[in-house]
Structures are given as C-alpha cells and as structure tokens.
C-alpha atoms as a PDB file:
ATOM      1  CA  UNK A   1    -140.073-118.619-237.969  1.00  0.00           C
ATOM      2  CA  UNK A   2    -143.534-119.302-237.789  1.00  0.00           C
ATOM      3  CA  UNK A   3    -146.410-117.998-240.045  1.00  0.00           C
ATOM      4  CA  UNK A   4    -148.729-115.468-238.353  1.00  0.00           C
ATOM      5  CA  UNK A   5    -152.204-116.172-239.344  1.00  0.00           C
ATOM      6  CA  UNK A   6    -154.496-113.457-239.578  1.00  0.00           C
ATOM      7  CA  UNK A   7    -158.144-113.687-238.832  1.00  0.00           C
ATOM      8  CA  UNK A   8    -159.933-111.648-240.850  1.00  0.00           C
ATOM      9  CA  UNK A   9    -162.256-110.052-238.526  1.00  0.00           C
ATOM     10  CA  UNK A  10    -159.720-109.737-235.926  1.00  0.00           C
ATOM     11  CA  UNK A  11    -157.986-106.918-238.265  1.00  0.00           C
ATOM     12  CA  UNK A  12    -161.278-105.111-238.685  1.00  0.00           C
ATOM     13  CA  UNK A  13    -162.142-105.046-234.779  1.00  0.00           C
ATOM     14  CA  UNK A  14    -158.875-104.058-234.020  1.00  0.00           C
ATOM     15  CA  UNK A  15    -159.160-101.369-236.306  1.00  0.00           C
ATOM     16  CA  UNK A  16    -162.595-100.259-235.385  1.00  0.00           C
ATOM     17  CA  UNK A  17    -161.706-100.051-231.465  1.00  0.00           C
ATOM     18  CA  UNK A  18    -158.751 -97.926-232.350  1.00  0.00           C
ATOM     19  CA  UNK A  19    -161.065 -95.769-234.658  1.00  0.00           C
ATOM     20  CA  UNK A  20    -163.775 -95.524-231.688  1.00  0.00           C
ATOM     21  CA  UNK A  21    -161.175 -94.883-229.394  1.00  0.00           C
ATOM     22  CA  UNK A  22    -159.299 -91.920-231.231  1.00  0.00           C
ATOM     23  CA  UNK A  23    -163.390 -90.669-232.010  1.00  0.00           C
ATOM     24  CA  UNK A  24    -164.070 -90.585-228.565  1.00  0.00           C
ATOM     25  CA  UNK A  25    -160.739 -89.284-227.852  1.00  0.00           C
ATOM     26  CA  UNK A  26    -161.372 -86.081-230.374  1.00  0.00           C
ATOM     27  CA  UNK A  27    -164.833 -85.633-228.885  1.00  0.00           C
ATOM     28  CA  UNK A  28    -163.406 -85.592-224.921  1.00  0.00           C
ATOM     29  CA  UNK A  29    -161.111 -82.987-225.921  1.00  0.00           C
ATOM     30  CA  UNK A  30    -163.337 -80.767-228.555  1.00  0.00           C
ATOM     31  CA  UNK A  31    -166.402 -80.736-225.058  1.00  0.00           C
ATOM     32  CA  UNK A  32    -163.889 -79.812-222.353  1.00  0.00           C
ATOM     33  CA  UNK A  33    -162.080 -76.935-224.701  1.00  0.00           C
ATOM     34  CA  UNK A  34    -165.986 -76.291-225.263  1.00  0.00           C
ATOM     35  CA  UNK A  35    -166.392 -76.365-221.575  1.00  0.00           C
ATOM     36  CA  UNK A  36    -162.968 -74.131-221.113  1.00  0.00           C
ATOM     37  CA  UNK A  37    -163.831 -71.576-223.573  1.00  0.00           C
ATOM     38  CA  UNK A  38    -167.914 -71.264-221.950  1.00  0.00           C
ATOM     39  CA  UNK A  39    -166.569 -70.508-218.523  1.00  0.00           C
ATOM     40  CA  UNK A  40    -164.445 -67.496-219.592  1.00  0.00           C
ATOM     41  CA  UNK A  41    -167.564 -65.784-220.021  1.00  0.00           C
ATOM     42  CA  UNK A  42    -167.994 -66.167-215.807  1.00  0.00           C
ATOM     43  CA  UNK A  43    -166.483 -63.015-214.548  1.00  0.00           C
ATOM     44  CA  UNK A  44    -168.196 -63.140-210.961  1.00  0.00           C
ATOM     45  CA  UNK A  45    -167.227 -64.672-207.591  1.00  0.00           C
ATOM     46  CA  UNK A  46    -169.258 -67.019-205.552  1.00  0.00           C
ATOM     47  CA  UNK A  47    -169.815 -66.403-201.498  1.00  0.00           C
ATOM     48  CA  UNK A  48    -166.684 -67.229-200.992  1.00  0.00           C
ATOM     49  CA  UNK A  49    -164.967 -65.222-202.932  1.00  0.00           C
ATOM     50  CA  UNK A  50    -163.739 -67.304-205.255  1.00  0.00           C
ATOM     51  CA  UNK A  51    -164.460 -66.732-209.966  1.00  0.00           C
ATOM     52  CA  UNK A  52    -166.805 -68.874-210.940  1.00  0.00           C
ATOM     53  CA  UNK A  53    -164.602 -69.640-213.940  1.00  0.00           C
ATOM     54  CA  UNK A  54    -161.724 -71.592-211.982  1.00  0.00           C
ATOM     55  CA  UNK A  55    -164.513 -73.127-209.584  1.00  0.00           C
ATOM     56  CA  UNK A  56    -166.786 -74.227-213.292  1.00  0.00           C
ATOM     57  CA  UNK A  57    -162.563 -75.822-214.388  1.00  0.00           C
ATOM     58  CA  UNK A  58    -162.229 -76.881-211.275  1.00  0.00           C
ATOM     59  CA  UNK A  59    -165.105 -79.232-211.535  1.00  0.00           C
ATOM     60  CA  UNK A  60    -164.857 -80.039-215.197  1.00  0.00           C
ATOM     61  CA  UNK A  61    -161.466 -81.055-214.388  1.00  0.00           C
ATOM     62  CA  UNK A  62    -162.088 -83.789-211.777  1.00  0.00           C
ATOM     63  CA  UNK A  63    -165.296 -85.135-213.894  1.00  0.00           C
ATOM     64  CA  UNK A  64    -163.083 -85.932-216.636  1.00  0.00           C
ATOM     65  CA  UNK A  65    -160.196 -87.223-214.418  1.00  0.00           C
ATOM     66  CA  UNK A  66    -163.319 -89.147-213.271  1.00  0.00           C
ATOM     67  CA  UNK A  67    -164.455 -90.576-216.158  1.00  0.00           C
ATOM     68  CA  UNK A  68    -161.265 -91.316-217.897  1.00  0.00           C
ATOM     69  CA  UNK A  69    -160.798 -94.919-217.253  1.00  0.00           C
ATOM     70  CA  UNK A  70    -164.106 -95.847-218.774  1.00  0.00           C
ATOM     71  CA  UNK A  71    -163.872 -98.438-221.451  1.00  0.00           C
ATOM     72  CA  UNK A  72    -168.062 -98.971-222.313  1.00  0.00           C
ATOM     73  CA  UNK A  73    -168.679 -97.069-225.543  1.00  0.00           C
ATOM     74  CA  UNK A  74    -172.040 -96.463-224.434  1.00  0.00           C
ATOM     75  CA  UNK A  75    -171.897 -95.127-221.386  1.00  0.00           C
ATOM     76  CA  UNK A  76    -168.867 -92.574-223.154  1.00  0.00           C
ATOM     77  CA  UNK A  77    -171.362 -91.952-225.921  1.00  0.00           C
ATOM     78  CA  UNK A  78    -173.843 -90.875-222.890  1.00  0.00           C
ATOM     79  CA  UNK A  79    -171.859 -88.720-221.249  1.00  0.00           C
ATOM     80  CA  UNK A  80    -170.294 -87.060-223.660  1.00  0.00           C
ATOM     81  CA  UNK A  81    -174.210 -86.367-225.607  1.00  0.00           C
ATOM     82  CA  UNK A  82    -175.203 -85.250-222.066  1.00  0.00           C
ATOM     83  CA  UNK A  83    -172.397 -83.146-221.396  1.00  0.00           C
ATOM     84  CA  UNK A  84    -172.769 -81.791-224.657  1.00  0.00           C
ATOM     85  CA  UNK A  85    -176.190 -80.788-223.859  1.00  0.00           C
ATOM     86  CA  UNK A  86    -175.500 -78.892-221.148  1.00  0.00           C
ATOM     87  CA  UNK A  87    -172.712 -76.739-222.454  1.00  0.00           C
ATOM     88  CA  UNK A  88    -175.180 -75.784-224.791  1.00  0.00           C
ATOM     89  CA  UNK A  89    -178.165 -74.995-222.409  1.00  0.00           C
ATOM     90  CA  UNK A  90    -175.766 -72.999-220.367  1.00  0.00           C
ATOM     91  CA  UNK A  91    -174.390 -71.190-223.639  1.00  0.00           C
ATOM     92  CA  UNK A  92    -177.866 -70.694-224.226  1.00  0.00           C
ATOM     93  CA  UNK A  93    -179.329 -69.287-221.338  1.00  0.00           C
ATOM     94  CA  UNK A  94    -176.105 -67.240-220.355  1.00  0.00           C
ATOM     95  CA  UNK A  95    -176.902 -65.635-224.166  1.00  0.00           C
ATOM     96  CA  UNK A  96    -180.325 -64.772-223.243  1.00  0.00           C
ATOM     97  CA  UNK A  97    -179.624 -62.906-219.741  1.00  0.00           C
ATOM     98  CA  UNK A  98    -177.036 -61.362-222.014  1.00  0.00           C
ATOM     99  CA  UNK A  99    -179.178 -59.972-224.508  1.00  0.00           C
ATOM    100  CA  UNK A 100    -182.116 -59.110-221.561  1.00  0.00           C
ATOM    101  CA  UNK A 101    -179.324 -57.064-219.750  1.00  0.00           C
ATOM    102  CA  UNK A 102    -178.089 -55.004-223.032  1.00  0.00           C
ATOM    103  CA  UNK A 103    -181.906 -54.092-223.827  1.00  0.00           C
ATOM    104  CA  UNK A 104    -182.481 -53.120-220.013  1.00  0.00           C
ATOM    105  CA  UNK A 105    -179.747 -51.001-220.429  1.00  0.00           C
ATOM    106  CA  UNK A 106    -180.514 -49.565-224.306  1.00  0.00           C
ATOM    107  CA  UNK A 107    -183.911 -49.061-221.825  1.00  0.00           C
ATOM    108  CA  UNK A 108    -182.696 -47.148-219.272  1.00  0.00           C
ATOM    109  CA  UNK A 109    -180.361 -45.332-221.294  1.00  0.00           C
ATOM    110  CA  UNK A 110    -183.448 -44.359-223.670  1.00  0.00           C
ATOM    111  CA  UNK A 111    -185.593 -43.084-221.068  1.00  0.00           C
ATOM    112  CA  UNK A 112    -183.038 -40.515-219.607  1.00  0.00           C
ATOM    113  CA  UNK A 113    -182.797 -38.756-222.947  1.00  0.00           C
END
C-alpha cells in the first residue's frame, strides 16, 4: 500500500472551508429563524386576503432556496450582513409604530377620564 503524503497546507484549507462552511451554515439558519420569529408579529392580511406572515415565509423561503447553491464566501458574507440588516430595520420600525400606537391609545384613553 502506498504512503499518502500530506501537504501541509492542504490540511489547513480543507479545514478552514469546512469551518467557513459550517459558519455560514449556523448564520443561514440563526437569520431565517430570525426572519421566522419577526413575521409572527404580522397579524394582518394584504388585498388579497391573504397574512402577511405566510406571504413574508413565503418569500423568505424561495430567497434562501435561491441562494443556496452559492459557493463565493463573499457574496454569502453580503447577503447574509444585508439580510441581517433588514430584519433589524424592520424589527425596528415595527417597534416604533408599536410603541406610537400604545401611547395614542394611553392618549385617548387619558382624555376620556
């Protein structure tokens, strides 16, 4: 049987593309349970009729069915910082017309005592 050589960067790459892949990996999953878990919060229908929570899955869904065959760590890195982002902004915003509804209606409860 023959000797297997082993180069010694080839054990480090190896090992590094597995670790970026299983990163990446963890990341994909933790943003769409992020993304999941922020469209709960969208109890309303659109014109059709249909909850804005399945249509928000719905979509989520078929941009990371999308984007699952893509192998360029940068272009990954970029879409998961951008998606990222925007979970946020919309966590953000949806927080603030929150809050602005509760105090219009501490308000308006306030002013008919």
């Amino acid at each position: 049987m023959a000797p297997t050589i082993i180069v010694p960067g080839s054990v480090r790459t190896a090992a590094a593309r597995h670790f970026k892949n299983a990163t990446t990996r963890k990341e994909s999953l933790s943003l769409y349970r992020e993304i999941l878990r922020t469209t709960k919060v969208f109890h309303w229908c659109d014109e059709t009729g249909q909850p804005w929570s399945q249509r928000l899955r719905a979509e989520a869904r078929k941009e990371f069915e999308a984007s699952r065959e893509e192998t360029d760590p940068l272009i990954l890195a970029r879409m998961l910082v951008t998606g990222r982002d925007c979970v946020q902004q919309i966590q953000i915003k949806f927080n603030e017309a929150d809050r602005a509804a509760w105090a219009r209606i501490e308000r308006d409860t306030n002013r008919r005592r």
